[in-house]
C-alpha atoms as a PDB file:
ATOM      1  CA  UNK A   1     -15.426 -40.307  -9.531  1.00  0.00           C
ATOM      2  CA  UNK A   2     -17.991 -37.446 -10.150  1.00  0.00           C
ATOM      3  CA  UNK A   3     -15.862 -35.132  -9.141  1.00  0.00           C
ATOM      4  CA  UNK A   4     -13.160 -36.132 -11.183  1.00  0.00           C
ATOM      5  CA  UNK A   5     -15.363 -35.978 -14.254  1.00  0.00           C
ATOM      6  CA  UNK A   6     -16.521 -32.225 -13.161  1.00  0.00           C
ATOM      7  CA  UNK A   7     -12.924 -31.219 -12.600  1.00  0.00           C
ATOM      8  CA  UNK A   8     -12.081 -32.493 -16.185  1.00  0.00           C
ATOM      9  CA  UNK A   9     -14.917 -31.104 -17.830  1.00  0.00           C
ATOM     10  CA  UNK A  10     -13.665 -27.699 -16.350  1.00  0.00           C
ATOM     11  CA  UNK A  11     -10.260 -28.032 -17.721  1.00  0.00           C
ATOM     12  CA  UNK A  12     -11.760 -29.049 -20.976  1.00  0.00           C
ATOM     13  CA  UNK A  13     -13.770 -26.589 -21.148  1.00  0.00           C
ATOM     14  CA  UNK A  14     -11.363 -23.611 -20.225  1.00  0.00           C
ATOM     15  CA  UNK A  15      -8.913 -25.194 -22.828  1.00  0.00           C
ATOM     16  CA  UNK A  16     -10.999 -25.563 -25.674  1.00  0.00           C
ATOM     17  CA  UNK A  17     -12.171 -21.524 -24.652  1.00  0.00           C
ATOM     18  CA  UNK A  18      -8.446 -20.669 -24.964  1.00  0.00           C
ATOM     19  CA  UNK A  19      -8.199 -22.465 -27.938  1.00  0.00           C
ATOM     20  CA  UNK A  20     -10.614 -20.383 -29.831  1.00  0.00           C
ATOM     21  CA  UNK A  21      -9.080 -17.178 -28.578  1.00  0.00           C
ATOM     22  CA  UNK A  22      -6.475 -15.272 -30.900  1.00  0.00           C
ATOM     23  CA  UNK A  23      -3.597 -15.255 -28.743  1.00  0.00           C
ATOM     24  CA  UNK A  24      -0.879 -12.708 -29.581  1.00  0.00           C
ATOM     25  CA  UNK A  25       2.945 -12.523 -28.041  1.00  0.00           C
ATOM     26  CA  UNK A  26       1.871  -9.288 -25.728  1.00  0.00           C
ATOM     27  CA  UNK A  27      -1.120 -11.333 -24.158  1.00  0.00           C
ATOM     28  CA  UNK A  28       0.972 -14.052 -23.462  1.00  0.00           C
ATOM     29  CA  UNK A  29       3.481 -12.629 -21.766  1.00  0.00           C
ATOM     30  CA  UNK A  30       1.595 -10.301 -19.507  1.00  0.00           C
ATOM     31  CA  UNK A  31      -1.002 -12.948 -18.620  1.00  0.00           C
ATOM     32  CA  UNK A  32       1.898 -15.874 -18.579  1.00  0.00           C
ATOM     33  CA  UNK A  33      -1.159 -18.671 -19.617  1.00  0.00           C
ATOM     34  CA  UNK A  34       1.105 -20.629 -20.748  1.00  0.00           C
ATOM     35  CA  UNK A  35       2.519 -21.326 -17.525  1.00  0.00           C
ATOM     36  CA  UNK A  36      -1.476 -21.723 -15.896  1.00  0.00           C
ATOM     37  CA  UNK A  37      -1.624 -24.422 -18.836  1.00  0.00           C
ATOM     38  CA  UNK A  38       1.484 -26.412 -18.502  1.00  0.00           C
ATOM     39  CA  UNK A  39       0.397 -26.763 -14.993  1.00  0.00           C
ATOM     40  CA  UNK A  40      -2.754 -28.306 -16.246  1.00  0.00           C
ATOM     41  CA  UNK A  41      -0.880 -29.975 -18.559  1.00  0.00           C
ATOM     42  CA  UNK A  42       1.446 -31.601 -15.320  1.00  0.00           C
ATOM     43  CA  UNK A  43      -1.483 -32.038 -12.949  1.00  0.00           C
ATOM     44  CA  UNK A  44      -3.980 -33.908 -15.031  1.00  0.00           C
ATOM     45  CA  UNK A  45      -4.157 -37.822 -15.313  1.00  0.00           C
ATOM     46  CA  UNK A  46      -6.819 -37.266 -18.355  1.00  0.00           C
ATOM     47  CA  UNK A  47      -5.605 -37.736 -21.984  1.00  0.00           C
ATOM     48  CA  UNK A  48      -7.793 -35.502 -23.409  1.00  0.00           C
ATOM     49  CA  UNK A  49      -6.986 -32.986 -21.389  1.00  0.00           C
ATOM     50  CA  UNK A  50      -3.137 -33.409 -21.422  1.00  0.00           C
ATOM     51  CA  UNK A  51      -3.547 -33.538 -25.132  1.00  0.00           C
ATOM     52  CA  UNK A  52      -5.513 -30.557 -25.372  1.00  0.00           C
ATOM     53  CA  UNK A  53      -2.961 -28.611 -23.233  1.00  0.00           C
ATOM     54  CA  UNK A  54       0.000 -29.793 -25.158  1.00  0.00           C
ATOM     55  CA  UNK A  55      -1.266 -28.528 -28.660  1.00  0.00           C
ATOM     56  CA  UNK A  56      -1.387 -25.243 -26.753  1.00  0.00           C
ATOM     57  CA  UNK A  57       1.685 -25.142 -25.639  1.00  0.00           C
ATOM     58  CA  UNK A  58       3.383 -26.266 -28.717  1.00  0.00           C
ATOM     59  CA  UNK A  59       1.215 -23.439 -30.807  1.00  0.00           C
ATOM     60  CA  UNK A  60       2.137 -20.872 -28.587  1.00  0.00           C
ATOM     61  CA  UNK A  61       5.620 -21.394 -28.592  1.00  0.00           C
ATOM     62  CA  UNK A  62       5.753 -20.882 -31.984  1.00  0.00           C
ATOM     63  CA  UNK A  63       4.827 -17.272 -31.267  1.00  0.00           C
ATOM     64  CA  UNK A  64       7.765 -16.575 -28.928  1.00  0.00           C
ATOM     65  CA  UNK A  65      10.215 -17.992 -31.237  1.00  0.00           C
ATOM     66  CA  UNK A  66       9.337 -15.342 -33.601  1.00  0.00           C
ATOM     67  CA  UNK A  67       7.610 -15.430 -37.226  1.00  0.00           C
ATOM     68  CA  UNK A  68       9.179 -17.659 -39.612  1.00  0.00           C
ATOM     69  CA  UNK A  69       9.324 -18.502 -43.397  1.00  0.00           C
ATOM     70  CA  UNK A  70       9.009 -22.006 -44.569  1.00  0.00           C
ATOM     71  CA  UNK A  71       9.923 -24.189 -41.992  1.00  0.00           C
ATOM     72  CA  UNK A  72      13.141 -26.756 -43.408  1.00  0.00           C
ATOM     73  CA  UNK A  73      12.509 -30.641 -44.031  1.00  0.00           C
ATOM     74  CA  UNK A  74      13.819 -31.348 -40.181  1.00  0.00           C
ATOM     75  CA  UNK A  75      10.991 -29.203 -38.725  1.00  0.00           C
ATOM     76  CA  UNK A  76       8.511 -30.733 -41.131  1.00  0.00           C
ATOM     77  CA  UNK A  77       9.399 -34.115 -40.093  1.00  0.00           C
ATOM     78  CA  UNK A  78       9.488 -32.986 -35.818  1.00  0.00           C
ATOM     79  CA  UNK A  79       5.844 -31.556 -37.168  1.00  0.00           C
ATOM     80  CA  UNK A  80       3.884 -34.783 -38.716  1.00  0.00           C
ATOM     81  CA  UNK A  81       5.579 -36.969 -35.896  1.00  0.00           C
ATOM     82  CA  UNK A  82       4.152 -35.012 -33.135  1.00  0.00           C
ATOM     83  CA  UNK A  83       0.865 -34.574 -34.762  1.00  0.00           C
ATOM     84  CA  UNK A  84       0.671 -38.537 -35.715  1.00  0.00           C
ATOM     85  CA  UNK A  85       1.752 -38.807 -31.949  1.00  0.00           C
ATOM     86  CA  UNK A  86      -1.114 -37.103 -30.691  1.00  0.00           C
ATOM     87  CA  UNK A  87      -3.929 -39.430 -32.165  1.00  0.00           C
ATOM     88  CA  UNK A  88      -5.349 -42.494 -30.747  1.00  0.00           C
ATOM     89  CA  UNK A  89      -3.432 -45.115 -32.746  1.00  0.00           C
ATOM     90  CA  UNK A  90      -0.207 -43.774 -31.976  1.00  0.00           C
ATOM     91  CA  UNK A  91      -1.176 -43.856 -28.721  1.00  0.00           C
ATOM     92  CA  UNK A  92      -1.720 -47.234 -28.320  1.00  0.00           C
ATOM     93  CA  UNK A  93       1.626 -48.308 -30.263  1.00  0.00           C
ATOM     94  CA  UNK A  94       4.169 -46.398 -28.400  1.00  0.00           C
ATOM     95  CA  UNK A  95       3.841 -44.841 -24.932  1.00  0.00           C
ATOM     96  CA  UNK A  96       7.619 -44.349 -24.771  1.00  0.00           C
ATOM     97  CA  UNK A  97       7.307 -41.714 -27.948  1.00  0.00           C
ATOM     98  CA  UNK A  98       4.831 -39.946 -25.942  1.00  0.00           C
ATOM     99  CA  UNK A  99       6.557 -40.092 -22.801  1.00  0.00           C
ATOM    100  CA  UNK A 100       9.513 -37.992 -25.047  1.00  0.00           C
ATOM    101  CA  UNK A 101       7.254 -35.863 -26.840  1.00  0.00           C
ATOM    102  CA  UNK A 102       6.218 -34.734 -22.962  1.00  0.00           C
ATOM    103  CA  UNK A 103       9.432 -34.214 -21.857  1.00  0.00           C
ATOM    104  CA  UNK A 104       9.854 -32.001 -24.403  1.00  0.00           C
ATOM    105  CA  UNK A 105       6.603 -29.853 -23.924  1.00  0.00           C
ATOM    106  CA  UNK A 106       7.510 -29.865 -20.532  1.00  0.00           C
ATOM    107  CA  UNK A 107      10.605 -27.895 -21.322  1.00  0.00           C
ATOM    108  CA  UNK A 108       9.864 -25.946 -24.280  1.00  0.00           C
ATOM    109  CA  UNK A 109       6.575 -24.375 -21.243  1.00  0.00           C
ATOM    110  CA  UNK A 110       9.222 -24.042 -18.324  1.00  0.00           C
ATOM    111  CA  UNK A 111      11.981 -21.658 -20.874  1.00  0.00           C
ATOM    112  CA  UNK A 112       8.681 -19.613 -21.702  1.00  0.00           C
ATOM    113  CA  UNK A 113       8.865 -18.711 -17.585  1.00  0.00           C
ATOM    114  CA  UNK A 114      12.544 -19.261 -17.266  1.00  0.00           C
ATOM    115  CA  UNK A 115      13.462 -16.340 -20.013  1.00  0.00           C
ATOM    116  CA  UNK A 116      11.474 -13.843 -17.625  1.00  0.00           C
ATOM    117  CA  UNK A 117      15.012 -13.773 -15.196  1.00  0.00           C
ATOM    118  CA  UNK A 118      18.324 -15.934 -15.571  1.00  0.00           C
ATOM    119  CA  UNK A 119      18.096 -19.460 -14.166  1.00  0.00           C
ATOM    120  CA  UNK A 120      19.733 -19.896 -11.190  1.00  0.00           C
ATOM    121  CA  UNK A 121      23.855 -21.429 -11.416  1.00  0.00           C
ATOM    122  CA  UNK A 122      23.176 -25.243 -10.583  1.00  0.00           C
ATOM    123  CA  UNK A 123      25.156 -26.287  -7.293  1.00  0.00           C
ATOM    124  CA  UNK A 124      26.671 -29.683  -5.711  1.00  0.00           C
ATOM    125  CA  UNK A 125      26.423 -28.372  -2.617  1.00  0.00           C
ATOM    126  CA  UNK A 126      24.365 -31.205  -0.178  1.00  0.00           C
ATOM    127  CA  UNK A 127      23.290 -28.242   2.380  1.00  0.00           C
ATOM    128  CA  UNK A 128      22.442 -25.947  -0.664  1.00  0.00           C
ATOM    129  CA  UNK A 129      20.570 -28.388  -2.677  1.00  0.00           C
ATOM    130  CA  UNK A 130      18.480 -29.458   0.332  1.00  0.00           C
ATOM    131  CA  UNK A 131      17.680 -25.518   1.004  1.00  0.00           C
ATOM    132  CA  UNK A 132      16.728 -25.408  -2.442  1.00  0.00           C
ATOM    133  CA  UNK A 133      14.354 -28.044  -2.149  1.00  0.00           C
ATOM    134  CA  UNK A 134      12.581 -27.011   1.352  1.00  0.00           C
ATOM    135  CA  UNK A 135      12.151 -23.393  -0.313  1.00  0.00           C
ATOM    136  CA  UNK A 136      10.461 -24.859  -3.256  1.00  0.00           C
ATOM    137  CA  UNK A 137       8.225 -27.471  -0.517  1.00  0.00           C
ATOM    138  CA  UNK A 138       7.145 -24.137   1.182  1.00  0.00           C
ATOM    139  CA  UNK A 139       6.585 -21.592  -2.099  1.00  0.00           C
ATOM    140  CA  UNK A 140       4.011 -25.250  -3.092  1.00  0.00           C
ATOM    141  CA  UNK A 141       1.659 -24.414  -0.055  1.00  0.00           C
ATOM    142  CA  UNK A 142      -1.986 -23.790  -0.531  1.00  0.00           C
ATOM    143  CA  UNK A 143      -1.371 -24.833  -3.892  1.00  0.00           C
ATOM    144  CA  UNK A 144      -1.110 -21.021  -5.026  1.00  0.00           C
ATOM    145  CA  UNK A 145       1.885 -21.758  -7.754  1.00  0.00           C
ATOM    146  CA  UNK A 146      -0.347 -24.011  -9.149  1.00  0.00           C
ATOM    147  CA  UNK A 147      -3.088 -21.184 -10.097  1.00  0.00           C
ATOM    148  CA  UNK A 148      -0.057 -18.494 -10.677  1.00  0.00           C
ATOM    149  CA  UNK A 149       1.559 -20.916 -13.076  1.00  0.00           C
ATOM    150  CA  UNK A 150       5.166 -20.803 -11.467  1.00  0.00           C
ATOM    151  CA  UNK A 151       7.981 -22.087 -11.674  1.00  0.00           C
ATOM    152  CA  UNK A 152       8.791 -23.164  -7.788  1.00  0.00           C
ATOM    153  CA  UNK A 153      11.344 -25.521  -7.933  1.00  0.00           C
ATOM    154  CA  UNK A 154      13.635 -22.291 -10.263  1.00  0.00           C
ATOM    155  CA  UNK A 155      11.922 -19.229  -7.546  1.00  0.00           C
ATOM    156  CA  UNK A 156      13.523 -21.701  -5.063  1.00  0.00           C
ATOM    157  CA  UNK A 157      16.862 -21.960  -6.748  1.00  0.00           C
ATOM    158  CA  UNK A 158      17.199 -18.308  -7.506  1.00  0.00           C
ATOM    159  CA  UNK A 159      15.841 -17.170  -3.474  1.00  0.00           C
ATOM    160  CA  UNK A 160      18.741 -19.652  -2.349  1.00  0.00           C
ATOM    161  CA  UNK A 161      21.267 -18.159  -4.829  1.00  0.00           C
ATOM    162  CA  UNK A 162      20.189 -14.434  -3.562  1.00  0.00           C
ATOM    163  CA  UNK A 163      20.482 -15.778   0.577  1.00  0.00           C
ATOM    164  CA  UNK A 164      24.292 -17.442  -0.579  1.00  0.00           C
ATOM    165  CA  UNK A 165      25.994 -14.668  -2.351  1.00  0.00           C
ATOM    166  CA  UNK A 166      25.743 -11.934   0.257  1.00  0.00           C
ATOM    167  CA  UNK A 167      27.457 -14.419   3.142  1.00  0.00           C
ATOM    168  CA  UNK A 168      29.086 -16.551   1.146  1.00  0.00           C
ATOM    169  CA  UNK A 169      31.230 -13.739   0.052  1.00  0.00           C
ATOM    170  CA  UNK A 170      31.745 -12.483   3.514  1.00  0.00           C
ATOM    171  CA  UNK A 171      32.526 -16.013   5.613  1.00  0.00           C
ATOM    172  CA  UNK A 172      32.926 -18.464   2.841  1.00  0.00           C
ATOM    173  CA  UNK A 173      30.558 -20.732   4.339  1.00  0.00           C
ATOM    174  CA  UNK A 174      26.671 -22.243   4.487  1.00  0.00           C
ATOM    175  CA  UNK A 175      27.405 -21.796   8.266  1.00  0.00           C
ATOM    176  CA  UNK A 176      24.012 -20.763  10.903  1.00  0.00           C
ATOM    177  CA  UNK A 177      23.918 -17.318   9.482  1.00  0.00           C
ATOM    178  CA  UNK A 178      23.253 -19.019   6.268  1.00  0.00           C
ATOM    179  CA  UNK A 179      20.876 -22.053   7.482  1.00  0.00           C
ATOM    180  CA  UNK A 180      19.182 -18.991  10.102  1.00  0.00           C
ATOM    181  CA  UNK A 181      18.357 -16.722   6.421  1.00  0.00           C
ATOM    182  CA  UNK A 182      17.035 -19.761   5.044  1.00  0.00           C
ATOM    183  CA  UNK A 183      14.322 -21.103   7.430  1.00  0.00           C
ATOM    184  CA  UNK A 184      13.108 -17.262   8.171  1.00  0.00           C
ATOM    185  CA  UNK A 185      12.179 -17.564   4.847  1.00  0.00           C
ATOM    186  CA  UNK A 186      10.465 -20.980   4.707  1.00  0.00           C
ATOM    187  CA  UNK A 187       8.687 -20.226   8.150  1.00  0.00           C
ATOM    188  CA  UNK A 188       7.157 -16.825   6.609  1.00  0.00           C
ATOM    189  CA  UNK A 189       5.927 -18.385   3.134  1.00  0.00           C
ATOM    190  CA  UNK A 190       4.356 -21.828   4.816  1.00  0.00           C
ATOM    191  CA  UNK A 191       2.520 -19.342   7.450  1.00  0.00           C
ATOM    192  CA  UNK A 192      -1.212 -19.711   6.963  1.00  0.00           C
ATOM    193  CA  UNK A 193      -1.923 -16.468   7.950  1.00  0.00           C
ATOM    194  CA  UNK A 194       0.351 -14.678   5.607  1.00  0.00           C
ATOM    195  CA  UNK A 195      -0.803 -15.853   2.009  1.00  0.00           C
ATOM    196  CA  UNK A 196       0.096 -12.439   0.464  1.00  0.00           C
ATOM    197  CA  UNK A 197       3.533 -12.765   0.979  1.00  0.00           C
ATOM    198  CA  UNK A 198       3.700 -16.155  -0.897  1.00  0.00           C
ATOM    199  CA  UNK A 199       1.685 -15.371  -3.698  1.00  0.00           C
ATOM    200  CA  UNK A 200       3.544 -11.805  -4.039  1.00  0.00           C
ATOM    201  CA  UNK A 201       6.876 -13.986  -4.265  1.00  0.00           C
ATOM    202  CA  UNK A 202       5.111 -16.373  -6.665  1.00  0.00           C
ATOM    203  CA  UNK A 203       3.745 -13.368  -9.156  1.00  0.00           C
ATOM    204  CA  UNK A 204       6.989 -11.809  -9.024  1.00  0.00           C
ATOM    205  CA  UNK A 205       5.911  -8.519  -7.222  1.00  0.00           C
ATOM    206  CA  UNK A 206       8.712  -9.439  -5.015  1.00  0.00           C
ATOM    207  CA  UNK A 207      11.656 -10.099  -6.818  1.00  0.00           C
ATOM    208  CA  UNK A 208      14.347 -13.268  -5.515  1.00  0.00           C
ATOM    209  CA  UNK A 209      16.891 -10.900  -4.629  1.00  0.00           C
ATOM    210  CA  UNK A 210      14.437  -8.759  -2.584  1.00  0.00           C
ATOM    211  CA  UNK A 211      12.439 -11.551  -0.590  1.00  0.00           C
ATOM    212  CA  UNK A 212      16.370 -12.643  -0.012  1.00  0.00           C
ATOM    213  CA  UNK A 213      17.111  -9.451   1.995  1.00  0.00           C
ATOM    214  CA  UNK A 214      14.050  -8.525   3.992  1.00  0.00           C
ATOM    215  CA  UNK A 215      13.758  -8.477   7.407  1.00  0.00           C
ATOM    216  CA  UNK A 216      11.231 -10.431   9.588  1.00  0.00           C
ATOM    217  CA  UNK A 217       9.605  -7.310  10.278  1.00  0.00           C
ATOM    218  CA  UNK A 218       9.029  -6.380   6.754  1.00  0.00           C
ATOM    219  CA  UNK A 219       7.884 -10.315   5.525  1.00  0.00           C
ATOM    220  CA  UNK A 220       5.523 -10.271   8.606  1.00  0.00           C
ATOM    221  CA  UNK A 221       1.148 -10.197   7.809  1.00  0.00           C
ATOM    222  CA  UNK A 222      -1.011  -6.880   7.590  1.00  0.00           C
ATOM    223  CA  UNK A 223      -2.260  -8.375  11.125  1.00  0.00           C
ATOM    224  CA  UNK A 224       1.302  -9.160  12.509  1.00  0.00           C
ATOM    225  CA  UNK A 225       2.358  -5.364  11.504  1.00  0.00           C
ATOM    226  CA  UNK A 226      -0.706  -3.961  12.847  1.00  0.00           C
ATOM    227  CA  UNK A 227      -0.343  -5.558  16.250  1.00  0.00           C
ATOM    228  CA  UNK A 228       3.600  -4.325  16.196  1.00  0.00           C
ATOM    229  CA  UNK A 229       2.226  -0.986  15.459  1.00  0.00           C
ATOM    230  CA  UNK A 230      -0.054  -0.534  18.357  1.00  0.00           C
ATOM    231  CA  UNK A 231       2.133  -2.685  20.980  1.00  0.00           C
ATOM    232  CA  UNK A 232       4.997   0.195  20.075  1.00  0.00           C
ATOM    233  CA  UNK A 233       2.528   2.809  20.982  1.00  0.00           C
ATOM    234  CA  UNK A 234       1.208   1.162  24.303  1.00  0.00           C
ATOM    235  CA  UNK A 235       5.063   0.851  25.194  1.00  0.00           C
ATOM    236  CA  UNK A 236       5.789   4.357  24.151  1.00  0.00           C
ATOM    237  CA  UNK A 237       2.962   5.557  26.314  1.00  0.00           C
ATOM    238  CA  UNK A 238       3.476   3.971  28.891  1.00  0.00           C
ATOM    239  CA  UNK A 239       7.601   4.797  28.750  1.00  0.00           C
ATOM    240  CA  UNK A 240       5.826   8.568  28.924  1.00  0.00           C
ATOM    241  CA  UNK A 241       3.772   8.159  31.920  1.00  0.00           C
ATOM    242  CA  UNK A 242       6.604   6.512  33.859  1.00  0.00           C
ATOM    243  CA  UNK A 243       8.329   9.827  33.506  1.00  0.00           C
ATOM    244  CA  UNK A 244       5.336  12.128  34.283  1.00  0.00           C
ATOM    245  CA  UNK A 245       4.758   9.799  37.308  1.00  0.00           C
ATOM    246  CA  UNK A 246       0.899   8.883  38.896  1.00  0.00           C
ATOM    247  CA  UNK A 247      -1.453   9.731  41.647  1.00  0.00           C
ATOM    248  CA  UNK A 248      -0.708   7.640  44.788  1.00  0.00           C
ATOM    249  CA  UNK A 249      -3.824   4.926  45.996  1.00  0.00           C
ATOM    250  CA  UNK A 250      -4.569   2.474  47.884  1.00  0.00           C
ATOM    251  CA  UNK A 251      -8.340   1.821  45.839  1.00  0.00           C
ATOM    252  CA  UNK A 252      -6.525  -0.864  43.820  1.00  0.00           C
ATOM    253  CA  UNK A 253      -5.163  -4.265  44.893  1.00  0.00           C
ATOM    254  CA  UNK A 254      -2.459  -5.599  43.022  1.00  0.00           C
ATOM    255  CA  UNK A 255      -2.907  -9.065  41.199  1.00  0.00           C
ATOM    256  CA  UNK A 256       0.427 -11.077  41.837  1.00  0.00           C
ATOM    257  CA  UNK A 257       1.126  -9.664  45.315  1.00  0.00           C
ATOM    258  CA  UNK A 258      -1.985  -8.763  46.290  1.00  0.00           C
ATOM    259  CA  UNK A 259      -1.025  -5.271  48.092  1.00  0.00           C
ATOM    260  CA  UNK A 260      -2.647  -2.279  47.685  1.00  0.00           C
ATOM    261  CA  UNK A 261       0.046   0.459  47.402  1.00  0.00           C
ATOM    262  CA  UNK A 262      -0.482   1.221  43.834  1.00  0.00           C
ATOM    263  CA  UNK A 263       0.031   4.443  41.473  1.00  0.00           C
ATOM    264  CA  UNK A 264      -2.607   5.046  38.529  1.00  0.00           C
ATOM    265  CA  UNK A 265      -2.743   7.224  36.077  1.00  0.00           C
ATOM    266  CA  UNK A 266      -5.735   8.135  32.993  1.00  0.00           C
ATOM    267  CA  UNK A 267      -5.245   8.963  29.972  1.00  0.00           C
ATOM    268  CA  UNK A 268      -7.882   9.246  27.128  1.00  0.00           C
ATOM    269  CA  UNK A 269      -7.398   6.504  24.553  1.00  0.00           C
ATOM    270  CA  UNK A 270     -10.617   6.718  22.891  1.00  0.00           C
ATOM    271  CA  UNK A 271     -13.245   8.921  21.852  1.00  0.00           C
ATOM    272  CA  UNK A 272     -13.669  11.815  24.272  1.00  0.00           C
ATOM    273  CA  UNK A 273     -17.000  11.282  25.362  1.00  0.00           C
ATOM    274  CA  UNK A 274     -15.849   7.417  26.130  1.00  0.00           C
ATOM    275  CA  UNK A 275     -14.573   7.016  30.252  1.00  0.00           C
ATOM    276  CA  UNK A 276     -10.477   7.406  30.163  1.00  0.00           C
ATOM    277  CA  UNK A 277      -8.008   4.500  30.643  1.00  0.00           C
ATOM    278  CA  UNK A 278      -6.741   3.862  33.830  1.00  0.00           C
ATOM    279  CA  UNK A 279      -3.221   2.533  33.895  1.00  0.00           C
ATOM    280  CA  UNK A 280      -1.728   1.288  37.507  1.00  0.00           C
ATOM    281  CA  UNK A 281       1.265   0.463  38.604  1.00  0.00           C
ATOM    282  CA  UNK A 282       2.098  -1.408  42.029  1.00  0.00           C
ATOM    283  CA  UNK A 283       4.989   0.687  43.788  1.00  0.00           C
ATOM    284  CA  UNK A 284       5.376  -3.366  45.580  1.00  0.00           C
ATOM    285  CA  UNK A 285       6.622  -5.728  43.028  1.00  0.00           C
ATOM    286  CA  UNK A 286       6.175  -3.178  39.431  1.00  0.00           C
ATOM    287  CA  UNK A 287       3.379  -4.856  38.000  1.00  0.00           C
ATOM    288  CA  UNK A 288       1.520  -3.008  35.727  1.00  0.00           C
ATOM    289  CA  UNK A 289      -2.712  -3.143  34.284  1.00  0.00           C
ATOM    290  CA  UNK A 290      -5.272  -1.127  32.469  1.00  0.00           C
ATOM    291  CA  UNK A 291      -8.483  -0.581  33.791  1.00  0.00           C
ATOM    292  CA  UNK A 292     -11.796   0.262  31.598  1.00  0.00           C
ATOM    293  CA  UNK A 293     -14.379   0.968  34.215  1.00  0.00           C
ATOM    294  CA  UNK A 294     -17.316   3.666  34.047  1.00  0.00           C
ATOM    295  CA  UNK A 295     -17.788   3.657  37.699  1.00  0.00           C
ATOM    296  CA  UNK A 296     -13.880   4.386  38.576  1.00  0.00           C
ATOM    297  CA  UNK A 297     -14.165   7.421  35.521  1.00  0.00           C
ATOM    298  CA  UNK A 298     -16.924   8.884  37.543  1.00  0.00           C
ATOM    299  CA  UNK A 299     -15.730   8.296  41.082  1.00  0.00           C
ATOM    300  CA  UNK A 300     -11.845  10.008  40.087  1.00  0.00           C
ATOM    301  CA  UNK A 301     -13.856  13.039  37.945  1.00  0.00           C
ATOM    302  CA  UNK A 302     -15.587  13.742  41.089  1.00  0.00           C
ATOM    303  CA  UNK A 303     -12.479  13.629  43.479  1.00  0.00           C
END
């Protein structure tokens, strides 16, 4: 229960802050707190809050439909009913005119997002709509679209629609190619270890259409790209010394068949005053080691 109470007196607290701000249209849009509110707004269980959140919303809508004159007797009337709506007593004598005045926030906050790029075209597909709901599941991990303010369930829609059109176009069909695109993508935004790549998705620093066409390789962490990087160069290396062949021994014994007709060879891979790398190879079954030993640098520098 304490915590509940701290958690609402933050939201309170950053509301009524954002409340005494002059927003303008520019701000809004490049900061997109509107969506960071509605999702306040959604999340909450506390009137006040919701309340709070809603008059937000509703003021700053106002500035993206544009400046206006006097507003005509319909307005007027949608104006004094949601204000009358918003205070205690009307509260307690109609929670179904709330529930609709809601609904209605709730869209009026997801067009402000939506009118950034063009929703996605709705589908009756089963296999679609299910892909469209496991994208969304996986862009909601870590809670990140929560903080960014996005829309998930539309990112989804339009990722889906970017995956389709490509293949569809080609085979006519969600067949494996399709279902194979799909889960690629899912696996790479629920992996723990690669938060960037949701929350780049989520911002919009990587477009639908993009995160639609990229290759494992290029979705993959700073870490998983790193270790690619320097696995390529121990293959490349050792591709190199295969062709430039070893020094024959019989100083090392072989781990799986436990002979000793071996071939090493040293190469510096680190600093230069540092003892080389020994790589061996057993000329018996072709396994192949590194060895990082002081003593062996000294003993094959003194051969």
């Amino acid at each position: 229960l304490k915590s509940k109470r701290i958690r609402k007196a933050g939201a309170l607290d950053l509301l009524k802050e954002l409340k005494n701000i002059p927003m303008t249209l520019e701000l809004l849009q490049s900061t997109r707190i509107g969506m960071s509110v509605n999702a306040i707004r959604k999340q909450s269980t506390d009137e006040e809050v919701t309340s709070l959140a809603k008059s937000l919303i509703k003021s700053w809508k106002k500035l993206l439909d544009g400046p206006s004159t006097d507003k005509d007797p319909e307005e007027k009337k949608k104006d004094t009913a949601i204000t009358s709506q918003n205070s205690p007593e009307a509260r307690e004598e109609s929670s179904s005119s709330g529930n609709v005045s809601s609904r209605k926030d709730e869209t009026n906050a997801r067009d402000t997002y939506v009118s950034s790029f063009p929703r996605a075209p709705s589908t009756s597909d089963s296999v679609r709509l299910k892909c469209r709901e496991m994208l969304a599941a996986a862009l909601r991990t870590g809670d990140d679209y929560i903080a960014i303010g996005a829309d998930e369930e539309e990112l989804g829609s339009q990722i889906e629609e970017d995956i389709l059109l490509p293949i569809y176009q080609e085979i006519r069909n969600t067949d494996m190619k399709y279902k194979n695109r799909v889960r690629s993508r899912i696996s790479n935004l629920k992996d723990a270890k690669n938060p960037n790549l949701r929350k780049n998705v989520l911002c919009g620093n990587i477009p639908p259409d993009l995160f639609a066409r990229m290759t494992a390789e290029e979705m993959a962490s700073d870490e998983l790209k790193e270790m690619r990087k320097n696995l390529t160069k121990e293959a490349i290396r050792e591709h190199q010394m295969a062709k430039t062949g070893g020094t024959q021994t019989d100083l090392f014994t072989c781990g799986k068949c436990k002979k000793k007709n071996c071939t090493y060879t040293q190469v510096q891979t680190r600093s230069a005053d540092e003892p080389m790398t020994t790589f061996v190879v057993c000329n018996e079954c072709g396994n192949r080691w590194k060895v990082y030993d002081t003593f062996l640098y000294s003993y094959f520098t003194h051969l």
